[in-house]
N, C-alpha and C. Protein backbone atom coordinates (compact mmCIF):
# COMPACT_ATOMS: atom_id res chain seq x y z
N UNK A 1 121.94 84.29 100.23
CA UNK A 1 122.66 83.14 99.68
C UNK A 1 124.17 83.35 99.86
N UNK A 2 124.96 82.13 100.70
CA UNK A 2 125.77 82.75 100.68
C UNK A 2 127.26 82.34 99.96
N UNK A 3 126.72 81.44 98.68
CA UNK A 3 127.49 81.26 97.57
C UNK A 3 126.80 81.92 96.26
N UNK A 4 126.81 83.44 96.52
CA UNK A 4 126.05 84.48 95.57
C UNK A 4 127.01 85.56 96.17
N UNK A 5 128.14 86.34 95.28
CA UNK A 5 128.64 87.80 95.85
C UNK A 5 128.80 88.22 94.43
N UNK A 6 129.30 89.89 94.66
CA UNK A 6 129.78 90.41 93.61
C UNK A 6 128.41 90.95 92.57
N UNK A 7 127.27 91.12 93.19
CA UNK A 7 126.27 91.28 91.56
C UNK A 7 126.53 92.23 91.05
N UNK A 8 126.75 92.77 89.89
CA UNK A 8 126.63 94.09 89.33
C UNK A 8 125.64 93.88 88.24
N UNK A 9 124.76 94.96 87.95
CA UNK A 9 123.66 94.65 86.88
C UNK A 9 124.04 96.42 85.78
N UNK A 10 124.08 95.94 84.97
CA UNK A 10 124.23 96.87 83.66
C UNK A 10 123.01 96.52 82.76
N UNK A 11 122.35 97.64 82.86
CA UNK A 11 121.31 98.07 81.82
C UNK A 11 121.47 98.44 80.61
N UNK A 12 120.78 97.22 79.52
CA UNK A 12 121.23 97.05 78.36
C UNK A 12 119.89 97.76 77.17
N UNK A 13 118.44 97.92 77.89
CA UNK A 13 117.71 98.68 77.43
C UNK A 13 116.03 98.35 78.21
N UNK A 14 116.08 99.40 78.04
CA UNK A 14 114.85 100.17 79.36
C UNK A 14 113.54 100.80 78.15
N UNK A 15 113.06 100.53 77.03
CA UNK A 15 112.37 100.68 76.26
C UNK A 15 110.53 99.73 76.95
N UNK A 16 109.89 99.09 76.68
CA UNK A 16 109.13 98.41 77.07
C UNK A 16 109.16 97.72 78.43
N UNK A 17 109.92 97.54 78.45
CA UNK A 17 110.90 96.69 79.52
C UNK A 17 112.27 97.10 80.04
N UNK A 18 112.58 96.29 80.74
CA UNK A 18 114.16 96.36 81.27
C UNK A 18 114.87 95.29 81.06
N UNK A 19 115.78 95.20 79.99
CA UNK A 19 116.50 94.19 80.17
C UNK A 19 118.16 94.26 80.35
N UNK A 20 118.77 93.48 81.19
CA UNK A 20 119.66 93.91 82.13
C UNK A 20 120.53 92.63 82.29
N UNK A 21 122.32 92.95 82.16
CA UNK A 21 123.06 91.71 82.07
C UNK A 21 123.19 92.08 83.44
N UNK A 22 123.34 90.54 83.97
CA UNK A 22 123.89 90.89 85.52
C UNK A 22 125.03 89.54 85.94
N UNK A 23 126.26 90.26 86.03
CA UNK A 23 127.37 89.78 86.44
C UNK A 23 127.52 89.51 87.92
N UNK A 24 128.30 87.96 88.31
CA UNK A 24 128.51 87.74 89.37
C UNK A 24 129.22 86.38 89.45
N UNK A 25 129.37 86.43 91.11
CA UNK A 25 130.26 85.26 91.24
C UNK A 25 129.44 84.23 92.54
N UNK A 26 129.85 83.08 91.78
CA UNK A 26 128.55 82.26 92.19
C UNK A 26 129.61 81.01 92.49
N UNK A 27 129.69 80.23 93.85
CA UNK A 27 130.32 78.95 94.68
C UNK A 27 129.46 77.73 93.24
N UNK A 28 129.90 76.83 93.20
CA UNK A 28 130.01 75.65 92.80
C UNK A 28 129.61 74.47 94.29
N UNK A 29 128.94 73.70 93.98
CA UNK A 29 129.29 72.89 95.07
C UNK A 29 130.42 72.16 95.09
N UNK A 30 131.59 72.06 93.88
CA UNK A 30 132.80 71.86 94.33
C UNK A 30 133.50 72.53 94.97
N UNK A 31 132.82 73.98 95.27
CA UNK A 31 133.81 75.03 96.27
C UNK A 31 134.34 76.07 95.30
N UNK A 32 134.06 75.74 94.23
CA UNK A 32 135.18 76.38 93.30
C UNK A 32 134.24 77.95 93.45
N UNK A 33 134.50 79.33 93.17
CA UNK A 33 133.65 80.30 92.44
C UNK A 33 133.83 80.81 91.00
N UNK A 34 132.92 80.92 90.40
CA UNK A 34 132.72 80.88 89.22
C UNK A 34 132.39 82.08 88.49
N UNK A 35 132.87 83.17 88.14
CA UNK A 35 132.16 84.41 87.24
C UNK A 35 131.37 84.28 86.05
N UNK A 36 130.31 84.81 86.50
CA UNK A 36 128.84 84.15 85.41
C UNK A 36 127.98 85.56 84.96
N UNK A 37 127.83 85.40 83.70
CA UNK A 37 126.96 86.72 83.35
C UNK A 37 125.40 85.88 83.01
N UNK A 38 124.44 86.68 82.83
CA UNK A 38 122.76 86.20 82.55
C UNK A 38 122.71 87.59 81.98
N UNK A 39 121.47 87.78 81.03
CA UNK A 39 120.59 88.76 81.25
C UNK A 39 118.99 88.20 81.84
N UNK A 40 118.71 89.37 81.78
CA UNK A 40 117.17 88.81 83.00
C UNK A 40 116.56 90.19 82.22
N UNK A 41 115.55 89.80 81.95
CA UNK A 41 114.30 90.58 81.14
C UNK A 41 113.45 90.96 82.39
N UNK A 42 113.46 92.58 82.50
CA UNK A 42 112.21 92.72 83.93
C UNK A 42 111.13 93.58 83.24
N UNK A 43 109.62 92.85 83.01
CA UNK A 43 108.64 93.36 82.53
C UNK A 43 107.63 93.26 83.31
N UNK A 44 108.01 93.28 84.69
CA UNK A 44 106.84 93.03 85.98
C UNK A 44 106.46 91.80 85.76
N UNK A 45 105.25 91.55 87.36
CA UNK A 45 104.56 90.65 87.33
C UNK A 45 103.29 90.59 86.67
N UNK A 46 102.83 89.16 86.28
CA UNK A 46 101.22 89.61 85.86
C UNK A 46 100.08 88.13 86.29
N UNK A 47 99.19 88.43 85.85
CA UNK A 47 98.18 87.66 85.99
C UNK A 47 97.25 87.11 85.40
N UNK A 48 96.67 85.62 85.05
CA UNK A 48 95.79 85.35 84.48
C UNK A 48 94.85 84.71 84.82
N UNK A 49 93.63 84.28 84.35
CA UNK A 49 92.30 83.73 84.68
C UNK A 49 91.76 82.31 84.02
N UNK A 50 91.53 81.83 84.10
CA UNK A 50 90.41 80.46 83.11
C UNK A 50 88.87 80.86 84.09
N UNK A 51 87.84 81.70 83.02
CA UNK A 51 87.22 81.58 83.25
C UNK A 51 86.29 80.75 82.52
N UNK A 52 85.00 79.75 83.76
CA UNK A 52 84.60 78.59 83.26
C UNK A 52 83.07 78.63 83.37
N UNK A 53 82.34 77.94 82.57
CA UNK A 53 81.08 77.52 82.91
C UNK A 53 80.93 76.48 83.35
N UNK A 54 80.54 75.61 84.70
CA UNK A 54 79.73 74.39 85.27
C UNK A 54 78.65 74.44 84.03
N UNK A 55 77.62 74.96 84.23
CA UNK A 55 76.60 74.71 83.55
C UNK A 55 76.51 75.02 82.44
N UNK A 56 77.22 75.17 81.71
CA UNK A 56 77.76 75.35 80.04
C UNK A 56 78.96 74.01 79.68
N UNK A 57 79.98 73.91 80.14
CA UNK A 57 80.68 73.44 80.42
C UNK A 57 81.84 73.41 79.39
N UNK A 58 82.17 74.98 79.64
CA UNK A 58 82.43 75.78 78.29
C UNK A 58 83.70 76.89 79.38
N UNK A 59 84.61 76.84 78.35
CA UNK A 59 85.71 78.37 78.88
C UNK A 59 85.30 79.57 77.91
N UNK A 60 86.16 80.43 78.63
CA UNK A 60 86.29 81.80 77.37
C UNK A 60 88.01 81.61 77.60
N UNK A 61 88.30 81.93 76.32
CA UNK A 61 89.61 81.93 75.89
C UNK A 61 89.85 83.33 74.90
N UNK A 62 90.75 83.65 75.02
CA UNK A 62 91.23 84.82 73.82
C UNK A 62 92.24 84.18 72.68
N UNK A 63 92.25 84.97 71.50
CA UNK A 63 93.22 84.77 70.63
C UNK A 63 93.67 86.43 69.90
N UNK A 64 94.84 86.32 69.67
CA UNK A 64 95.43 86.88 69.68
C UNK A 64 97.30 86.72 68.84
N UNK A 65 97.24 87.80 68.32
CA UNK A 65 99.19 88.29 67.75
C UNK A 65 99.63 88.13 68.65
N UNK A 66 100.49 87.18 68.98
CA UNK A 66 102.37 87.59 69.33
C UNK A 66 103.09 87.52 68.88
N UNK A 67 103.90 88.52 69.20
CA UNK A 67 105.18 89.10 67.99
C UNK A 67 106.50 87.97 68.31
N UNK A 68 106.60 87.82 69.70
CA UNK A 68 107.73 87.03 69.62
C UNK A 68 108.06 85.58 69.35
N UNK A 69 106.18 85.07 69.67
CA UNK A 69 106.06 83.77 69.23
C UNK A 69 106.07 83.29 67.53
N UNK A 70 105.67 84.64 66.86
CA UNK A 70 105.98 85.02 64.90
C UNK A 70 107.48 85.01 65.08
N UNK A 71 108.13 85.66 65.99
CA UNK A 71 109.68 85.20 65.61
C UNK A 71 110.17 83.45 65.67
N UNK A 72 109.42 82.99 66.86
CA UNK A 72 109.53 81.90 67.11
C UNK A 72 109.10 80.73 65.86
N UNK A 73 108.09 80.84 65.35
CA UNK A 73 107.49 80.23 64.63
C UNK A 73 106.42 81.17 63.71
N UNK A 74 106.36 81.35 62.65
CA UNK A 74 105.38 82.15 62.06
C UNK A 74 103.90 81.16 61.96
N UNK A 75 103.91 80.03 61.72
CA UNK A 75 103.07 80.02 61.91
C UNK A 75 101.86 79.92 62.99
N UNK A 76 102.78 80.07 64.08
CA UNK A 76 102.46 79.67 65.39
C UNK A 76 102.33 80.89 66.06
N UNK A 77 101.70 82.40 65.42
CA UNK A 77 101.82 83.61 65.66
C UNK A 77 100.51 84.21 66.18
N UNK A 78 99.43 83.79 65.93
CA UNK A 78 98.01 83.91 66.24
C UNK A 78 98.17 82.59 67.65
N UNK A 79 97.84 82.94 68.60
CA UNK A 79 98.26 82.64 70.17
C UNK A 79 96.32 82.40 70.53
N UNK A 80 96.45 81.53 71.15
CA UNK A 80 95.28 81.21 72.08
C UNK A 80 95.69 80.80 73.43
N UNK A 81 94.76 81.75 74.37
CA UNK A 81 95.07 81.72 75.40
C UNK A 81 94.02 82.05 76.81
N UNK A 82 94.38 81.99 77.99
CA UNK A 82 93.28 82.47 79.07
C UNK A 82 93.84 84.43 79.09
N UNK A 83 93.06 84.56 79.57
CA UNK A 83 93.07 85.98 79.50
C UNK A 83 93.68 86.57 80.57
N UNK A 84 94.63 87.47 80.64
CA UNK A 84 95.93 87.95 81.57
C UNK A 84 96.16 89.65 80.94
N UNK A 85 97.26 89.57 82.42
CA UNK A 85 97.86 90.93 81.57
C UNK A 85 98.88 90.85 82.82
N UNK A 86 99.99 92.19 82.83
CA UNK A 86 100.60 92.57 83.46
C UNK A 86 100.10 93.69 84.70
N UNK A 87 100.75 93.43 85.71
CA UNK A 87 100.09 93.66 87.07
C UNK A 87 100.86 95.17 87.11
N UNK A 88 99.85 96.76 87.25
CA UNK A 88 100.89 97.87 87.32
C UNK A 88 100.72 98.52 88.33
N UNK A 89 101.79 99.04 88.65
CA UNK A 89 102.44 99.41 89.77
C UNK A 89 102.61 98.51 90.93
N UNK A 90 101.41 99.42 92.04
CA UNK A 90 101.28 98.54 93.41
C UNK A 90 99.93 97.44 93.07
N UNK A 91 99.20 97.56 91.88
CA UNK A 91 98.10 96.98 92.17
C UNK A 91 98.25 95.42 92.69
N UNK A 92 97.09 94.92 93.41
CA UNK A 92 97.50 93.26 93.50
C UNK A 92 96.88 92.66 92.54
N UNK A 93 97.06 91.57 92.39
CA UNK A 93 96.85 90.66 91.01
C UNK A 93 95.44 90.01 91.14
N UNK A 94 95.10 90.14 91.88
CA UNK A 94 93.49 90.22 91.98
C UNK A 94 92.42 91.34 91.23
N UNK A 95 93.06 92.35 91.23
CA UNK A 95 92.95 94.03 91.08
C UNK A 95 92.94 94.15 89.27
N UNK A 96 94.10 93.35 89.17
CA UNK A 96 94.67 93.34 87.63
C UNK A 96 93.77 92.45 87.43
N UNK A 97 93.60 91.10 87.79
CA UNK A 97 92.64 90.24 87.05
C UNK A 97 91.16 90.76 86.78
N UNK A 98 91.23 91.41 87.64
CA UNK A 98 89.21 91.78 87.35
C UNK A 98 89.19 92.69 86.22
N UNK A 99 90.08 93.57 86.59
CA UNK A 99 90.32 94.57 85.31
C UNK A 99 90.36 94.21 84.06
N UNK A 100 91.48 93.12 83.80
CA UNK A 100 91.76 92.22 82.23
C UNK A 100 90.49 91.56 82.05
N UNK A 101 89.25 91.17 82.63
CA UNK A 101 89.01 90.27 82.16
C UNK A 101 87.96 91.14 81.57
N UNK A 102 87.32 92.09 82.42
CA UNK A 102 86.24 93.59 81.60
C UNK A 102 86.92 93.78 80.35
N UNK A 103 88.04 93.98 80.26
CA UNK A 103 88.81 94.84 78.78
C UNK A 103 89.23 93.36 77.90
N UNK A 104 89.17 92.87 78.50
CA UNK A 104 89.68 91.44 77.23
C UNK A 104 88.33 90.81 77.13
N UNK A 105 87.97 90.26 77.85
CA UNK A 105 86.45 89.38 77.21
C UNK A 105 85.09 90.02 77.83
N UNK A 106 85.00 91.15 78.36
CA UNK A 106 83.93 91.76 78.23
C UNK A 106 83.19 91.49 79.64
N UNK A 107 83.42 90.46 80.44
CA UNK A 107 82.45 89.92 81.40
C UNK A 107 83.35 90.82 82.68
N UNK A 108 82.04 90.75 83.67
CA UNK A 108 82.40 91.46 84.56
C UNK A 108 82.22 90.71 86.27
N UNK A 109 83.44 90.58 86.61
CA UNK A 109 82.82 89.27 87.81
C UNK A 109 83.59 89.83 88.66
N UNK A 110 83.13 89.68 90.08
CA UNK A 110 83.86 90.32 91.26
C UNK A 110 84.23 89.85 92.43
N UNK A 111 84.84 88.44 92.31
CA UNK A 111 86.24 87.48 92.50
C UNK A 111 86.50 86.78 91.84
N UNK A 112 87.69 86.05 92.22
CA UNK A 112 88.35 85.36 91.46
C UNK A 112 89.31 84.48 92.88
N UNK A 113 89.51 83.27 92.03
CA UNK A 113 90.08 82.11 93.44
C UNK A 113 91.79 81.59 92.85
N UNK A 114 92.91 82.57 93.52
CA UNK A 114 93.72 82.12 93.05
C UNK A 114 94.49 80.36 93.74
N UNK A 115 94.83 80.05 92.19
CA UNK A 115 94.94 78.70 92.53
C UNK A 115 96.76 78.33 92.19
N UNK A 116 97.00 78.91 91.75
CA UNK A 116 98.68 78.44 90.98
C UNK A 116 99.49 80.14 91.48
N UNK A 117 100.98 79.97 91.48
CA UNK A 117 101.44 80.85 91.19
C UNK A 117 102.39 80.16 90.21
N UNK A 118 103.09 80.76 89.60
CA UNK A 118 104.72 80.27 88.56
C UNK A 118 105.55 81.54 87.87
N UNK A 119 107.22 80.95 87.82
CA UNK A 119 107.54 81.45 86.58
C UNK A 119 107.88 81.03 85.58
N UNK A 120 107.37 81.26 84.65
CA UNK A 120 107.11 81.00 82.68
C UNK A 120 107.88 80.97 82.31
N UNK A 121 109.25 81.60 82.38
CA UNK A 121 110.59 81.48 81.94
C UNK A 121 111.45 82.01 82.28
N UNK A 122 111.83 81.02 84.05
CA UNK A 122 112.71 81.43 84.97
C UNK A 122 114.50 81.67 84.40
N UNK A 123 114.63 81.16 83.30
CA UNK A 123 115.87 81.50 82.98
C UNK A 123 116.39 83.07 82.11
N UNK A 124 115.10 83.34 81.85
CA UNK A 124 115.10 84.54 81.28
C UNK A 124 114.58 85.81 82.07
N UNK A 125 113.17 85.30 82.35
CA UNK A 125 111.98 86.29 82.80
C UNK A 125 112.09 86.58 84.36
N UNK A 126 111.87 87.50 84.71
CA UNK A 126 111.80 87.86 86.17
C UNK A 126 110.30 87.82 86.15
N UNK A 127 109.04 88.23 85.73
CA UNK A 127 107.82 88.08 85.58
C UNK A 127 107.51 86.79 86.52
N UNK A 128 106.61 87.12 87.50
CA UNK A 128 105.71 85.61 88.17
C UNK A 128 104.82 86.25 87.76
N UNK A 129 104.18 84.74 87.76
CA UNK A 129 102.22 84.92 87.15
C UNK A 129 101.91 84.09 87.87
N UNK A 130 100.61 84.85 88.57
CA UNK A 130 99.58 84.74 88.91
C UNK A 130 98.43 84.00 88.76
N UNK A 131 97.78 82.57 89.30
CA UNK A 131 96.80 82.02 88.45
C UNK A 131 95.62 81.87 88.88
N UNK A 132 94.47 82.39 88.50
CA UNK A 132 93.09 82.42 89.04
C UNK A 132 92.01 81.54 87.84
N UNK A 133 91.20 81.34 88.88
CA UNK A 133 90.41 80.87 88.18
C UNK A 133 88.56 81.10 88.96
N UNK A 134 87.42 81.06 87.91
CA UNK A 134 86.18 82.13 88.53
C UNK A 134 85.25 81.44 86.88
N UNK A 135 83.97 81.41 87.77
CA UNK A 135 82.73 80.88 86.87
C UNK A 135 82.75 82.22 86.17
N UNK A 136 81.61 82.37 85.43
CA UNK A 136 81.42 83.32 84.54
C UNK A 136 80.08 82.95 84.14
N UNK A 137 78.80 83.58 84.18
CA UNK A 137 77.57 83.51 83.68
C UNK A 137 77.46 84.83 82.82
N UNK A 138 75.80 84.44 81.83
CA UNK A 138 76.26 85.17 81.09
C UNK A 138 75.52 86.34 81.04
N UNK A 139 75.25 86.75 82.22
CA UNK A 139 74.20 87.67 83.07
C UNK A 139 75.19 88.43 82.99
N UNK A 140 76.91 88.12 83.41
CA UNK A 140 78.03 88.95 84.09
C UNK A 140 78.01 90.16 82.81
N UNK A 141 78.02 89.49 81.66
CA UNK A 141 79.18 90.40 80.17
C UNK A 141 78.44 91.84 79.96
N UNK A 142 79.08 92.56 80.03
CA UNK A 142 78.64 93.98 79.90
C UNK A 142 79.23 94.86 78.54
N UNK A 143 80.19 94.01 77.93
CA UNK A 143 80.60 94.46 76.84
C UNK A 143 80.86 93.19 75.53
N UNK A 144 81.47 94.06 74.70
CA UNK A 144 82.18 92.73 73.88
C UNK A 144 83.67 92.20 73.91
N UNK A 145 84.27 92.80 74.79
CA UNK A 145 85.27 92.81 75.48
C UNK A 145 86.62 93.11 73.55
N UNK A 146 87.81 92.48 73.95
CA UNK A 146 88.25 92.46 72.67
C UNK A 146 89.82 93.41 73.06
N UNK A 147 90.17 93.95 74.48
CA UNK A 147 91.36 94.83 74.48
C UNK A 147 90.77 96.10 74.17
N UNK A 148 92.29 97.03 74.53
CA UNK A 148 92.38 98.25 74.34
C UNK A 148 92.82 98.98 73.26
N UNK A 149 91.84 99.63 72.69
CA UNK A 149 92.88 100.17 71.52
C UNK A 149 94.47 101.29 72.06
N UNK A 150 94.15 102.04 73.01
CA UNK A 150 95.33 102.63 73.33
C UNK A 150 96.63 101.46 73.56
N UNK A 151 96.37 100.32 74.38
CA UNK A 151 97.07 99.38 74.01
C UNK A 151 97.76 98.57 73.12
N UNK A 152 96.73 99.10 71.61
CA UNK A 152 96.95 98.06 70.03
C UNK A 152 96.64 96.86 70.45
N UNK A 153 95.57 96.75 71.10
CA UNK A 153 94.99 95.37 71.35
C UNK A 153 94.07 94.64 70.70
N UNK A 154 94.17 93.71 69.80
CA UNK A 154 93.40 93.25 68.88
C UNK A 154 92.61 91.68 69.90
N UNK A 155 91.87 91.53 70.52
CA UNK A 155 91.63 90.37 70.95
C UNK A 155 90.51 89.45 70.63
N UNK A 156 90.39 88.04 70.16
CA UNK A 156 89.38 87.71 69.93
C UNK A 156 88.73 87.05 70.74
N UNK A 157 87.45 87.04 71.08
CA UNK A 157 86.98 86.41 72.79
C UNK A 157 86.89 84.66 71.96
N UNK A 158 86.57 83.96 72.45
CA UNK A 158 86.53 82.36 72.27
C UNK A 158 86.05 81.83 73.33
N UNK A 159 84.73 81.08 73.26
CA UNK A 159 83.93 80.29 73.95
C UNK A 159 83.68 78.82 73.85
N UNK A 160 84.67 78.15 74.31
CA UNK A 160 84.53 76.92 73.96
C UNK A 160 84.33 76.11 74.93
N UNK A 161 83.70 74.84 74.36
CA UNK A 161 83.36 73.57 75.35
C UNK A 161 84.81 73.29 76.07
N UNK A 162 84.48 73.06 77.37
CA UNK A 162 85.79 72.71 77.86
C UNK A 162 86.75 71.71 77.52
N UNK A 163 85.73 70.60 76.87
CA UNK A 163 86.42 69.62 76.09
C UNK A 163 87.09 69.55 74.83
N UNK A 164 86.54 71.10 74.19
CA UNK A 164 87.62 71.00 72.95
C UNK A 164 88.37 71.81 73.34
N UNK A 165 88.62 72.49 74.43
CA UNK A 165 90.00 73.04 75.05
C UNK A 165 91.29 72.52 75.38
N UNK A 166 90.83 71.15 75.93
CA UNK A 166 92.11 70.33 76.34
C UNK A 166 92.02 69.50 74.94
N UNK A 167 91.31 69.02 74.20
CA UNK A 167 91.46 68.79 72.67
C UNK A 167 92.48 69.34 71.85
N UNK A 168 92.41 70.87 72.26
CA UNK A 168 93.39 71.75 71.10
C UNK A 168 94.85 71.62 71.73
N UNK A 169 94.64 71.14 73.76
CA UNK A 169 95.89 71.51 74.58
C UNK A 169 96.70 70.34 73.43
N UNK A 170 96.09 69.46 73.42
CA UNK A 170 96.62 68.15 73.25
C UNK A 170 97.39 67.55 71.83
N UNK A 171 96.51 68.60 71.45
CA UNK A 171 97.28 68.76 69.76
C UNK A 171 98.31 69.94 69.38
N UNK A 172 98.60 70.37 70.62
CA UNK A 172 99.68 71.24 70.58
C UNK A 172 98.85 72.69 69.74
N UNK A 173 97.36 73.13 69.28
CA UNK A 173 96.63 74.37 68.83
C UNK A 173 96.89 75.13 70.06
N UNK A 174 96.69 74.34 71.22
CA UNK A 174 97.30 75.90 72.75
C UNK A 174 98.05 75.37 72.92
N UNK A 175 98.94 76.53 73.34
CA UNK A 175 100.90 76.05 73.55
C UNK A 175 101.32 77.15 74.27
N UNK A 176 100.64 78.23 74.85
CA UNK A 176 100.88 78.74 75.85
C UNK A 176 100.84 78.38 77.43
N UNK A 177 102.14 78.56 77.78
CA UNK A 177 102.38 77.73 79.25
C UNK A 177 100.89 78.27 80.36
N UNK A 178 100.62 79.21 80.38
CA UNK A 178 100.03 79.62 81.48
C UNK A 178 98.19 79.17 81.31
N UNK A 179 98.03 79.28 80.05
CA UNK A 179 97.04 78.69 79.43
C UNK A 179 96.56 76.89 80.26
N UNK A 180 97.79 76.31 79.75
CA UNK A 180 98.06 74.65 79.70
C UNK A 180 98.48 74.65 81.16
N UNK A 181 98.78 75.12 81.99
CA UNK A 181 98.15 75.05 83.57
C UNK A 181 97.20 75.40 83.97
N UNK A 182 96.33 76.16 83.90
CA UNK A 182 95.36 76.37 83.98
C UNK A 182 94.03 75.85 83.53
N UNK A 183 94.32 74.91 82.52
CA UNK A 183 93.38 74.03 81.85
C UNK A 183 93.62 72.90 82.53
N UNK A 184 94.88 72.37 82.83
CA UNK A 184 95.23 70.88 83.05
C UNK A 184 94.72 71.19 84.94
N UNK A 185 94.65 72.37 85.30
CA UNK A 185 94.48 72.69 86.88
C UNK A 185 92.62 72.44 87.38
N UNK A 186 92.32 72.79 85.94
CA UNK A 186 90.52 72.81 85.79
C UNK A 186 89.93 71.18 85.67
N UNK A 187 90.92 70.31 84.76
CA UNK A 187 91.18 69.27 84.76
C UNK A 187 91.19 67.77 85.81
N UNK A 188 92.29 68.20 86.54
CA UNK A 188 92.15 67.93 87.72
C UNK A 188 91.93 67.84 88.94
N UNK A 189 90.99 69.05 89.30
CA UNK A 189 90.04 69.18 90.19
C UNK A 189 88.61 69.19 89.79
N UNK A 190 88.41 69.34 88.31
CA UNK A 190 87.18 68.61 88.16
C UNK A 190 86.18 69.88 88.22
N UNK A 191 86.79 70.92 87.93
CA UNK A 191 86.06 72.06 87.80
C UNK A 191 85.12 72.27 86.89
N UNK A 192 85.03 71.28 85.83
CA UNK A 192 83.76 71.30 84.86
C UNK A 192 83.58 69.92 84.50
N UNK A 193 82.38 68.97 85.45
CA UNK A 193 81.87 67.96 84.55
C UNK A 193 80.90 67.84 83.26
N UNK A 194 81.35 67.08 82.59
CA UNK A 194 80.77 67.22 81.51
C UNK A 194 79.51 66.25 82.08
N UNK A 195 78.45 67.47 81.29
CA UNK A 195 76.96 67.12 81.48
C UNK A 195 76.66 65.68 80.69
N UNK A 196 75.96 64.80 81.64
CA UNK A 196 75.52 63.27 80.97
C UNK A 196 73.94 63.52 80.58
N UNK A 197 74.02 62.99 79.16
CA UNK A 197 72.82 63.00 78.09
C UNK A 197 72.09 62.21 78.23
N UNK A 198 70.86 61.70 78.59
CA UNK A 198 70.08 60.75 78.54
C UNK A 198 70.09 59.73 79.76
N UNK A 199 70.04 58.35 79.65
CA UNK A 199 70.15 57.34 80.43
C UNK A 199 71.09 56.19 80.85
C-alpha cells in the first residue's frame, strides 16, 4: 500500500494474547498524511462449524460463559453458539474444526465443507474465522462432548430444530456474529428443509 509508511508496533501485553498499539502514517485521499495510532488484538485465527441434520432437521449448538460479553452485558453472559475454537500453530482450519467439534459436542465426523471466511471485528481483531459447515448423524457421537477441562471449559451441547434456531437468531437469544452467519448461510441455501407432515 502505498499510502501506508512509518509502522511501528509497541507491545502493550503478550499474556493470552498479544495486544499491540501500532503507530503510523497513513495518505488521506486528500493527499494530506495523517499520524494514526490503533491497537490490534492478535489471538490467531480460528474456526467454526454449524453442524446439521437433513433428516432431523435439527443443529447442535453449544452454550457457554463469556467473560467479555458479562462485561458487555451481564445478562447477555451465557453465549449460544456453533462450535469453534482457535486454529494452533500451523494446523489448517479444517484440522482445528474436526478436533473442536470431538471436544465440544462429542460427535466425530471426518469432513467438513468450508463455506464463509470473515473478520468478526476487523477494527479491533486480527483473528479471521473460518466457516464450515457438515451433517452430523447420530451413529457419529462418541462422547458427550462438553470442552476441556485443562482448558476451564464448561460447554453445554444443544440440539435444536433448525427452526427454533433462527427463532432465537431473530429474537436477538443468538447474538453471536459467527453463529448468525452460519445459520442465515444454512438458511439460504436450504441446507435443512423442514420435513412436510401429512397431505
Amino acid at each position: 500500500m502505498q499510502n501506508l509508511k512509518n509502522i511501528k508496533k509497541t507491545t502493550l501485553s503478550k499474556q493470552w494474547a498479544t495486544l499491540e498499539r501500532v503507530d503510523y502514517d497513513y495518505q488521506f485521499k486528500t493527499g494530506e498524511w495523517k499520524s494514526v495510532s490503533r491497537e490490534c488484538y492478535n489471538r490467531g485465527d480460528g474456526a467454526a462449524i454449524l453442524l446439521y441434520s437433513p433428516e432431523k432437521g435439527t443443529v447442535l449448538l453449544t452454550k457457554q460463559f463469556r467473560m467479555p460479553i458479562y462485561q458487555n452485558n451481564k445478562e447477555e453472559g451465557m453465549s449460544i453458539e456453533v462450535c469453534a475454537g482457535a486454529i494452533d500453530n500451523n494446523d489448517h482450519p479444517l484440522e482445528t474444526i474436526l478436533r473442536e467439534t470431538e471436544e465440544e459436542v462429542g460427535y466425530k465426523i471426518t469432513n467438513a465443507k468450508q463455506v464463509l471466511t470473515a473478520y468478526t471485528s476487523p477494527g479491533a481483531l486480527t483473528e479471521k474465522m473460518y466457516l464450515f459447515v457438515a451433517e452430523y448423524k447420530n451413529a457419529m457421537k462418541i462422547n458427550e462432548g462438553g470442552g476441556l477441562d485443562s482448558e476451564n471449559e464448561e460447554i453445554e451441547v444443544m440440539e435444536l430444530p433448525f427452526s427454533k434456531a433462527i427463532e432465537m437468531m431473530n429474537k436477538a437469544e443468538i447474538i453471536d456474529a459467527k453463529t448468525i452467519m452460519l445459520l442465515q448461510y444454512a438458511q439460504i441455501n436450504n441446507l435443512i428443509i423442514p420435513v412436510k407432515v401429512g397431505i
